[in-house]
Protein backbone atom coordinates (compact mmCIF):
# COMPACT_ATOMS: atom_id res chain seq x y z
CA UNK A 1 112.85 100.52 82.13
CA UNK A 2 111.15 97.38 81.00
CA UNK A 3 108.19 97.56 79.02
CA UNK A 4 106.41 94.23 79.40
CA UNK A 5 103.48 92.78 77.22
CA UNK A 6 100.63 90.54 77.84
CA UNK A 7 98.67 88.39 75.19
CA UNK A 8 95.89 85.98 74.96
CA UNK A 9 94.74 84.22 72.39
CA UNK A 10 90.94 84.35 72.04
CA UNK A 11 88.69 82.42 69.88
CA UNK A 12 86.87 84.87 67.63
CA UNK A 13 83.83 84.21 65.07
CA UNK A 14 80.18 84.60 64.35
CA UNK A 15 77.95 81.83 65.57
CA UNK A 16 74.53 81.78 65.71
CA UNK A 17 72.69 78.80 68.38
CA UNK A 18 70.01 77.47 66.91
CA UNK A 19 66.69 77.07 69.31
CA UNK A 20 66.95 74.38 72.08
CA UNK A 21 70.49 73.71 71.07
CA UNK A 22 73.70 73.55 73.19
CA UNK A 23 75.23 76.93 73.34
CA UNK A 24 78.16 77.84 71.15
CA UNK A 25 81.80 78.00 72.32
CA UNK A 26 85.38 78.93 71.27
CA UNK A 27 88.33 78.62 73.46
CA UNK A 28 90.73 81.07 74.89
CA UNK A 29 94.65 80.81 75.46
CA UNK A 30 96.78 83.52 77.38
CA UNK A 31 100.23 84.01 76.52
CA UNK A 32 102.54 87.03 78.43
CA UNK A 33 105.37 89.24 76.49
CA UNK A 34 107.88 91.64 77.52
CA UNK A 35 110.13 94.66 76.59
CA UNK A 36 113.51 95.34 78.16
CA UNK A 37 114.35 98.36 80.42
CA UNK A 38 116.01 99.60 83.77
CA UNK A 39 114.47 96.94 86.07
CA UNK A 40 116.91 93.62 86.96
CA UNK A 41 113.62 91.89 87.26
CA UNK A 42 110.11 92.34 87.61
CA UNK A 43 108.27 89.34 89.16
CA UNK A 44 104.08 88.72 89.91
CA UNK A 45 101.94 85.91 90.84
CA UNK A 46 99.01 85.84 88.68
CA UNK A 47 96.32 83.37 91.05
CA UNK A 48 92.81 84.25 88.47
CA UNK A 49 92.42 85.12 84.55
CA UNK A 50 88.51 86.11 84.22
CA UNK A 51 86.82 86.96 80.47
CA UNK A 52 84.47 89.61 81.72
CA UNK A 53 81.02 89.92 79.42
CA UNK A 54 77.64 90.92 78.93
CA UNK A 55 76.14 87.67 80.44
CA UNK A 56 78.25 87.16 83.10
CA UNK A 57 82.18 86.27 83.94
CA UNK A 58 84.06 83.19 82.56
CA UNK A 59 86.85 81.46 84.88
CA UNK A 60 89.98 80.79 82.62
CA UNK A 61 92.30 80.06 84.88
CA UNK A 62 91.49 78.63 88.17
CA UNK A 63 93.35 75.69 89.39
CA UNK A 64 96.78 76.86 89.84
CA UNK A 65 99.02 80.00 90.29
CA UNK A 66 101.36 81.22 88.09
CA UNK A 67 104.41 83.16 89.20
CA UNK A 68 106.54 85.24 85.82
CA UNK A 69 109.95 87.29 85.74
CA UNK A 70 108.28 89.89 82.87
CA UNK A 71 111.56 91.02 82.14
CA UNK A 72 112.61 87.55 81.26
CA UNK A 73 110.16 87.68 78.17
CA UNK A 74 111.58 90.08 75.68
CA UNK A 75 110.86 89.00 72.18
CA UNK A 76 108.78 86.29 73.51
CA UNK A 77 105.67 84.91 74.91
CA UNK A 78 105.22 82.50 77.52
CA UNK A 79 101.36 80.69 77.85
CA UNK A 80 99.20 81.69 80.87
CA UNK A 81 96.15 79.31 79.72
CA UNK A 82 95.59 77.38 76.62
CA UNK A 83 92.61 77.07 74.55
CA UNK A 84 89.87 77.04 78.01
CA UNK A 85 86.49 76.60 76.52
CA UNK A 86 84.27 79.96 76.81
CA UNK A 87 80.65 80.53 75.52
CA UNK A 88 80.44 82.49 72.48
CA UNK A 89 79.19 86.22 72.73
CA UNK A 90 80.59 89.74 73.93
CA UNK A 91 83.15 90.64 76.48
CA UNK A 92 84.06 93.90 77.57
CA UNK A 93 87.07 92.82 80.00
CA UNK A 94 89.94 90.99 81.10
CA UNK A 95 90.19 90.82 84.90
CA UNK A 96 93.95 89.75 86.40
CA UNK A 97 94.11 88.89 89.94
CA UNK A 98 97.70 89.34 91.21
CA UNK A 99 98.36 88.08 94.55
CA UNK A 100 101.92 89.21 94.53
CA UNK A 101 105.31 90.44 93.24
CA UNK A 102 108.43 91.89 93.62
CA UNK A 103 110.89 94.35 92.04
CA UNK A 104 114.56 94.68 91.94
CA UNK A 105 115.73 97.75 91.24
CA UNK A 106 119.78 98.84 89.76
CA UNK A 107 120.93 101.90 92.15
CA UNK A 108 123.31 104.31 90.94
CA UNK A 109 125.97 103.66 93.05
CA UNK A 110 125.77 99.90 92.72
CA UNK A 111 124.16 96.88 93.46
CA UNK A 112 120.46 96.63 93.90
CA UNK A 113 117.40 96.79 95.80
CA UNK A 114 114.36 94.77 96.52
CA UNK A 115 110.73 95.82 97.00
CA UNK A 116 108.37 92.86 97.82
CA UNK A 117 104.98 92.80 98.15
CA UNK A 118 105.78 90.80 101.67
CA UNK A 119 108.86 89.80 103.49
CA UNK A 120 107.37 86.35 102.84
CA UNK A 121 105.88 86.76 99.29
CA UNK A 122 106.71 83.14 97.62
CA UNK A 123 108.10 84.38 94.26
CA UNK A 124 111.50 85.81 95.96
CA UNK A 125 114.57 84.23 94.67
CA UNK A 126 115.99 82.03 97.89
CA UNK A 127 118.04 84.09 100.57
CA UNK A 128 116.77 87.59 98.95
CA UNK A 129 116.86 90.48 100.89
CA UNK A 130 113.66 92.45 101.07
CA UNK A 131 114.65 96.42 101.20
CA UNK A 132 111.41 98.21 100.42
CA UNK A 133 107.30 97.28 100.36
CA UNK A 134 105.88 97.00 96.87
CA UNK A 135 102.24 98.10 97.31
CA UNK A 136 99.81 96.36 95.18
CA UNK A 137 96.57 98.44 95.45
CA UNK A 138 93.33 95.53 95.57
CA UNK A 139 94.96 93.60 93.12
CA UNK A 140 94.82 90.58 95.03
CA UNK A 141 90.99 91.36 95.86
CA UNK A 142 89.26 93.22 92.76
CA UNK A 143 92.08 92.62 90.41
CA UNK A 144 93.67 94.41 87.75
CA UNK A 145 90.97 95.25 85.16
CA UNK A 146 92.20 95.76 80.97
CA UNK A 147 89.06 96.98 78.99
CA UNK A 148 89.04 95.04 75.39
CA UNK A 149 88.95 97.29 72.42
CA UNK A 150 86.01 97.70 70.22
CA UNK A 151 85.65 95.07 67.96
CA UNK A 152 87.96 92.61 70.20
CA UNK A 153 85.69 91.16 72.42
CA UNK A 154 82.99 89.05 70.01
CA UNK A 155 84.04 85.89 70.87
CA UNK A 156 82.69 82.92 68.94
CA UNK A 157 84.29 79.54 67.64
CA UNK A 158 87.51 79.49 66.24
CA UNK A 159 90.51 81.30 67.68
CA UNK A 160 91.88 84.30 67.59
CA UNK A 161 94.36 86.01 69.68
CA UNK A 162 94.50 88.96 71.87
CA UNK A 163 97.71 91.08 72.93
CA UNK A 164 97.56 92.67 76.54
CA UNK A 165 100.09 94.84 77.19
CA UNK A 166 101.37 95.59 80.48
CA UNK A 167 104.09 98.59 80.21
CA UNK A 168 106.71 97.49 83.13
CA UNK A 169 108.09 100.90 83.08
CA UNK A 170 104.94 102.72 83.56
CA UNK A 171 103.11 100.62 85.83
CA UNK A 172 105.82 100.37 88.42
CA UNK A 173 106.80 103.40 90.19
CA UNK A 174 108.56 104.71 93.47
CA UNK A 175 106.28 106.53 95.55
CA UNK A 176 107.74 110.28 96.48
CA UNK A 177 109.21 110.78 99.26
CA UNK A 178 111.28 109.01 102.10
CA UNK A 179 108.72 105.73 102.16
CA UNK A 180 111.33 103.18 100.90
CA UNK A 181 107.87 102.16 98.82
CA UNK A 182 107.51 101.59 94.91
CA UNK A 183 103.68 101.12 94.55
CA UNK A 184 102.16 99.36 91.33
CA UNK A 185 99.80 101.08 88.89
CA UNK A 186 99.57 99.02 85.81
CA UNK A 187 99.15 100.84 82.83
CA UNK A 188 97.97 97.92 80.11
CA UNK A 189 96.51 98.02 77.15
CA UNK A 190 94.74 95.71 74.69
CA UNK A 191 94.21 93.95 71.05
CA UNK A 192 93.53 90.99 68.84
CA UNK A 193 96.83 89.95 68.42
CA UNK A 194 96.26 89.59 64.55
CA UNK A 195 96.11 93.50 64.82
CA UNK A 196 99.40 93.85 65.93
CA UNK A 197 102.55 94.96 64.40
CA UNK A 198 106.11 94.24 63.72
CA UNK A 199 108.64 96.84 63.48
CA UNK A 200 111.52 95.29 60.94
CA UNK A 201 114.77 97.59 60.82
CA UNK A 202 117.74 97.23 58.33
CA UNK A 203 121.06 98.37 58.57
CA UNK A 204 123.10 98.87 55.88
CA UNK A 205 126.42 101.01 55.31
CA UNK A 206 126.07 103.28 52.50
CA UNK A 207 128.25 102.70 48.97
CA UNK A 208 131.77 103.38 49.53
CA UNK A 209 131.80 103.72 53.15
CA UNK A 210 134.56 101.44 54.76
CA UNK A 211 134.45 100.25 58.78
CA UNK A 212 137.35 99.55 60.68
CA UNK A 213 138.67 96.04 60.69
CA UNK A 214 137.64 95.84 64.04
CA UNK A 215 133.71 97.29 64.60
CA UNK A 216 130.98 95.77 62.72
CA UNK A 217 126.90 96.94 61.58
CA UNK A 218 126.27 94.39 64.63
CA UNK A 219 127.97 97.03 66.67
CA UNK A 220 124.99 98.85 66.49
CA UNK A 221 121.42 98.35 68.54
CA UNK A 222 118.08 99.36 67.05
CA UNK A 223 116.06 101.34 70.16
CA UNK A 224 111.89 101.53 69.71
CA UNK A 225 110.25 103.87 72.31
CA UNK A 226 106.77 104.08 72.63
CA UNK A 227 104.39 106.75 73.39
CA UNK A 228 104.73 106.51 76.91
CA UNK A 229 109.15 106.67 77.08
CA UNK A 230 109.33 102.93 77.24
CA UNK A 231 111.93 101.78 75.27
CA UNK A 232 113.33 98.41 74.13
CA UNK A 233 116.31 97.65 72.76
CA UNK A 234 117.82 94.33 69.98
CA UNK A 235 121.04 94.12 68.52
CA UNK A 236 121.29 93.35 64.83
CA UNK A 237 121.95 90.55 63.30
CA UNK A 238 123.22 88.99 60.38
CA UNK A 239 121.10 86.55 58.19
CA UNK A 240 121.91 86.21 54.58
CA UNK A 241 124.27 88.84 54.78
CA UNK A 242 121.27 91.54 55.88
CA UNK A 243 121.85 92.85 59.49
CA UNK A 244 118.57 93.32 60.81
CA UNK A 245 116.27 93.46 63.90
CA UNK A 246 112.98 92.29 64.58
CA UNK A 247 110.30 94.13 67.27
CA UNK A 248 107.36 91.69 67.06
CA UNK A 249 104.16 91.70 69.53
CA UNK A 250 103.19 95.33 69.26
CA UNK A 251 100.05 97.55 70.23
CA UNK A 252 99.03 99.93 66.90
CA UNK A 253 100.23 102.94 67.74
CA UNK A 254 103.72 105.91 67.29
CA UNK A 255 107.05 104.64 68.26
CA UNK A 256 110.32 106.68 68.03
CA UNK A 257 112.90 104.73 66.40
CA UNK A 258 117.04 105.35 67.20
CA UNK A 259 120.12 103.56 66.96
CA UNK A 260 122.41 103.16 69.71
CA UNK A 261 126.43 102.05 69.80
CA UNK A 262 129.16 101.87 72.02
CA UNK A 263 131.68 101.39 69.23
CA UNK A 264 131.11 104.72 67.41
CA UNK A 265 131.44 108.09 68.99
CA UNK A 266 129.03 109.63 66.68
CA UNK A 267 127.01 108.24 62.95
CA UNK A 268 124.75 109.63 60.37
CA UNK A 269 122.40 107.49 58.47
CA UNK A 270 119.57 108.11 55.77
CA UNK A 271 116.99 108.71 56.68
CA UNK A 272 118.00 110.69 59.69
CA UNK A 273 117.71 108.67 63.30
CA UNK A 274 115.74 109.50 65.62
CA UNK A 275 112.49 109.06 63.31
CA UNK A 276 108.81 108.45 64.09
CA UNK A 277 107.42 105.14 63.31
CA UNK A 278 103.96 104.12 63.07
CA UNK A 279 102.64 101.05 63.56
CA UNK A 280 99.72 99.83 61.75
CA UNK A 281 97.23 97.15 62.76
CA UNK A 282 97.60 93.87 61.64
CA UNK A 283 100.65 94.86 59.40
CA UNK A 284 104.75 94.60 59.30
CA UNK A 285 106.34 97.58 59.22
CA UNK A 286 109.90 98.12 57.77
CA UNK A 287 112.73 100.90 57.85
CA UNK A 288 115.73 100.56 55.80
CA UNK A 289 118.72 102.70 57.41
CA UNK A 290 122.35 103.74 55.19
CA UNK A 291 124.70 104.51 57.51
CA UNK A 292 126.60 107.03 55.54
CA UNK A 293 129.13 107.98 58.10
CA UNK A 294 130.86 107.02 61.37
CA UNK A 295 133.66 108.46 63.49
CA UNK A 296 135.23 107.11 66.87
CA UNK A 297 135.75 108.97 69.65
CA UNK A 298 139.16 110.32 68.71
CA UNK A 299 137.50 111.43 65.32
CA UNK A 300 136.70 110.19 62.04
CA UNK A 301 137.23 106.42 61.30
CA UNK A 302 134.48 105.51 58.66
CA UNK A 303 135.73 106.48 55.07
CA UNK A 304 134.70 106.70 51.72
CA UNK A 305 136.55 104.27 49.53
C-alpha cells in the first residue's frame, strides 16, 4: 500500500524582540511526499494549512485549494505553501483541513474500484465511476491535527524545514463488513526535515560470481518497510558503474530492508536480506549488499567463475 509523506519547511531560530519593536518573524513553506504501495491512487483536497501555537493560530494557506494524487509523489515533494511569513515563537501543531478525496482501489479479480468522499467531490478524474463512500471523519470541519515533536516547533527567523508524514497505507482503511465504505484515519507523523534520513543501498555481485547474459543487478528492487508494514519499493540503478538506490525524506526510526526480483527464483547476499535498518536523525544511512549467489527458477544459473 502507499505510504505517503508530508513536509514543510519551517523557519527555525532564536530571536529575541527588543521592547517597543516590531515582532520577529520567519517564514514557513509546505512541501508533500509519498511512498508507493497497493493503492492506484490516493487523491485529497487540502482547503487550510494552520501553524498551531502558544499565542494563538497562524493562517498559512488560505486563498486557494489544493487538490494532490499522494501516490504520484514517490521520491519527491511537491510545495503546499512557500515561505508565508509567521511570528517567531512556539508551536505545538499543524492543523490540515481536508475537504475531500478519493481512493481507487486494485481488486483481485481485476480492475478497480472507487470510494469518493461524494458522488460529486471535484478531484475525480472526468467520467469516474464512484463505487463506494470514503468517510472523512470532521476533517473538513476540525481538521486533521499532527502534533510537532519536541524541539520542532521554536520557530524564529531563518528557515528550516519540517517533514509530515502521512502513511497512505495506514490511514486509509476499509471499514468491516458489507458497507462498501473505506473510512480515513490518518496516521501522520512529524520532524524538522534536517532530522531526517536517507536510506542508500548498494548492490554488488560478489567476486567470481557470473550473471546470465540476459538478467542484470538492475533486475533487482531494494524494498524499505517501516514500522507500521508500509513498504516502498526503487529499482537500482547504475551510475558510475555502482547500482544503487536512494530512499530520501524519512522519519528517524526502524525499517526492514529486502530485495525483491522477478528475474531470479531465489539469491543470497552478505549480509543476509531481510535486515533491520535504523535510521538516524539528520544522517545518511548506507548498506552495501554482495550478492553471492543466484539461481532461476529451473535451478542454479549464477556461477562462480
Amino acid at each position: 500500500m502507499k505510504t505517503t509523506r508530508t513536509w514543510m519547511a519551517l523557519p527555525l531560530a532564536a530571536a529575541l524582540v527588543a521592547c517597543g519593536s516590531s515582532p520577529a518573524t520567519g517564514t514557513v513553506t509546505v512541501q508533500l511526499t509519498d511512498a508507493p504501495g497497493d493503492f492506484v491512487h490516493a487523491v485529497v483536497t487540502i482547503t487550510e494549512i494552520d501553524l498551531v501555537g502558544s499565542d494563538g493560530t497562524t493562517r498559512l494557506l488560505t486563498d486557494r485549494s489544493i487538490t494532490t494524487d499522494l501516490l504520484t509523489l514517490a521520491n519527491d515533494t511537491a510545495t503546499l505553501v512557500k515561505d508565508v511569513e509567521v511570528p517567531v515563537g512556539s508551536y505545538s501543531q499543524l492543523r490540515f483541513v481536508i475537504s475531500g478525496g478519493y481512493v481507487e482501489v486494485a481488486q483481485p479479480g481485476g480492475g478497480t474500484i472507487i470510494y469518493a468522499s461524494s458522488p460529486t467531490y471535484v478531484g475525480l478524474p472526468e467520467g469516474a465511476t464512484v463505487g463506494g463512500t470514503l468517510q472523512m471523519p470532521s476533517y473538513a470541519q476540525s481538521g486533521l491535527k499532527v502534533n510537532l515533536p519536541a524541539g520542532s516547533g521554536e520557530v524564529a527567523t531563518g528557515a528550516n524545514v519540517l517533514l509530515v508524514d502521512f502513511d497512505v497505507r495506514q490511514s486509509f482503511g476499509q471499514q468491516a463488513g458489507n458497507s462498501g465504505m473505506w473510512v480515513m484515519h490518518p496516521v501522520v507523523t512529524a520532524t524538522r526535515f534536517e532530522l531526517s534520513g536517507t536510506v542508500v543501498v548498494t548492490l554488488a555481485a560478489i567476486q567470481g560470481l557470473s550473471l546470465p547474459s540476459t538478467t542484470a543487478l538492475g533486475d533487482f528492487r531494494a524494498v524499505l518497510t517501516n514500522a507500521g508494514g508500509s513498504a516502498k519499493t526503487l529499482p537500482f540503478t547504475q551510475t558510475a558503474g555502482t547500482w544503487s538506490a536512494t530512499f530520501p525524506y524519512l522519519i528517524p526510526g526502524d525499517f526492514q530492508l529486502d530485495l525483491d526480483t522477478d528475474a531470479f527464483g531465489s539469491f543470497t547476499t552478505d549480509p543476509v536480506v531481510p535486515r533491520s535498518v535504523t535510521v538516524l536523525s539528520g544522517q545518511p544511512t548506507q548498506v552495501n549488499l554482495l550478492l553471492t549467489s543466484v539461481a532461476a527458477p529451473g535451478g542454479t544459473v549464477g556461477a562462480m567463475r
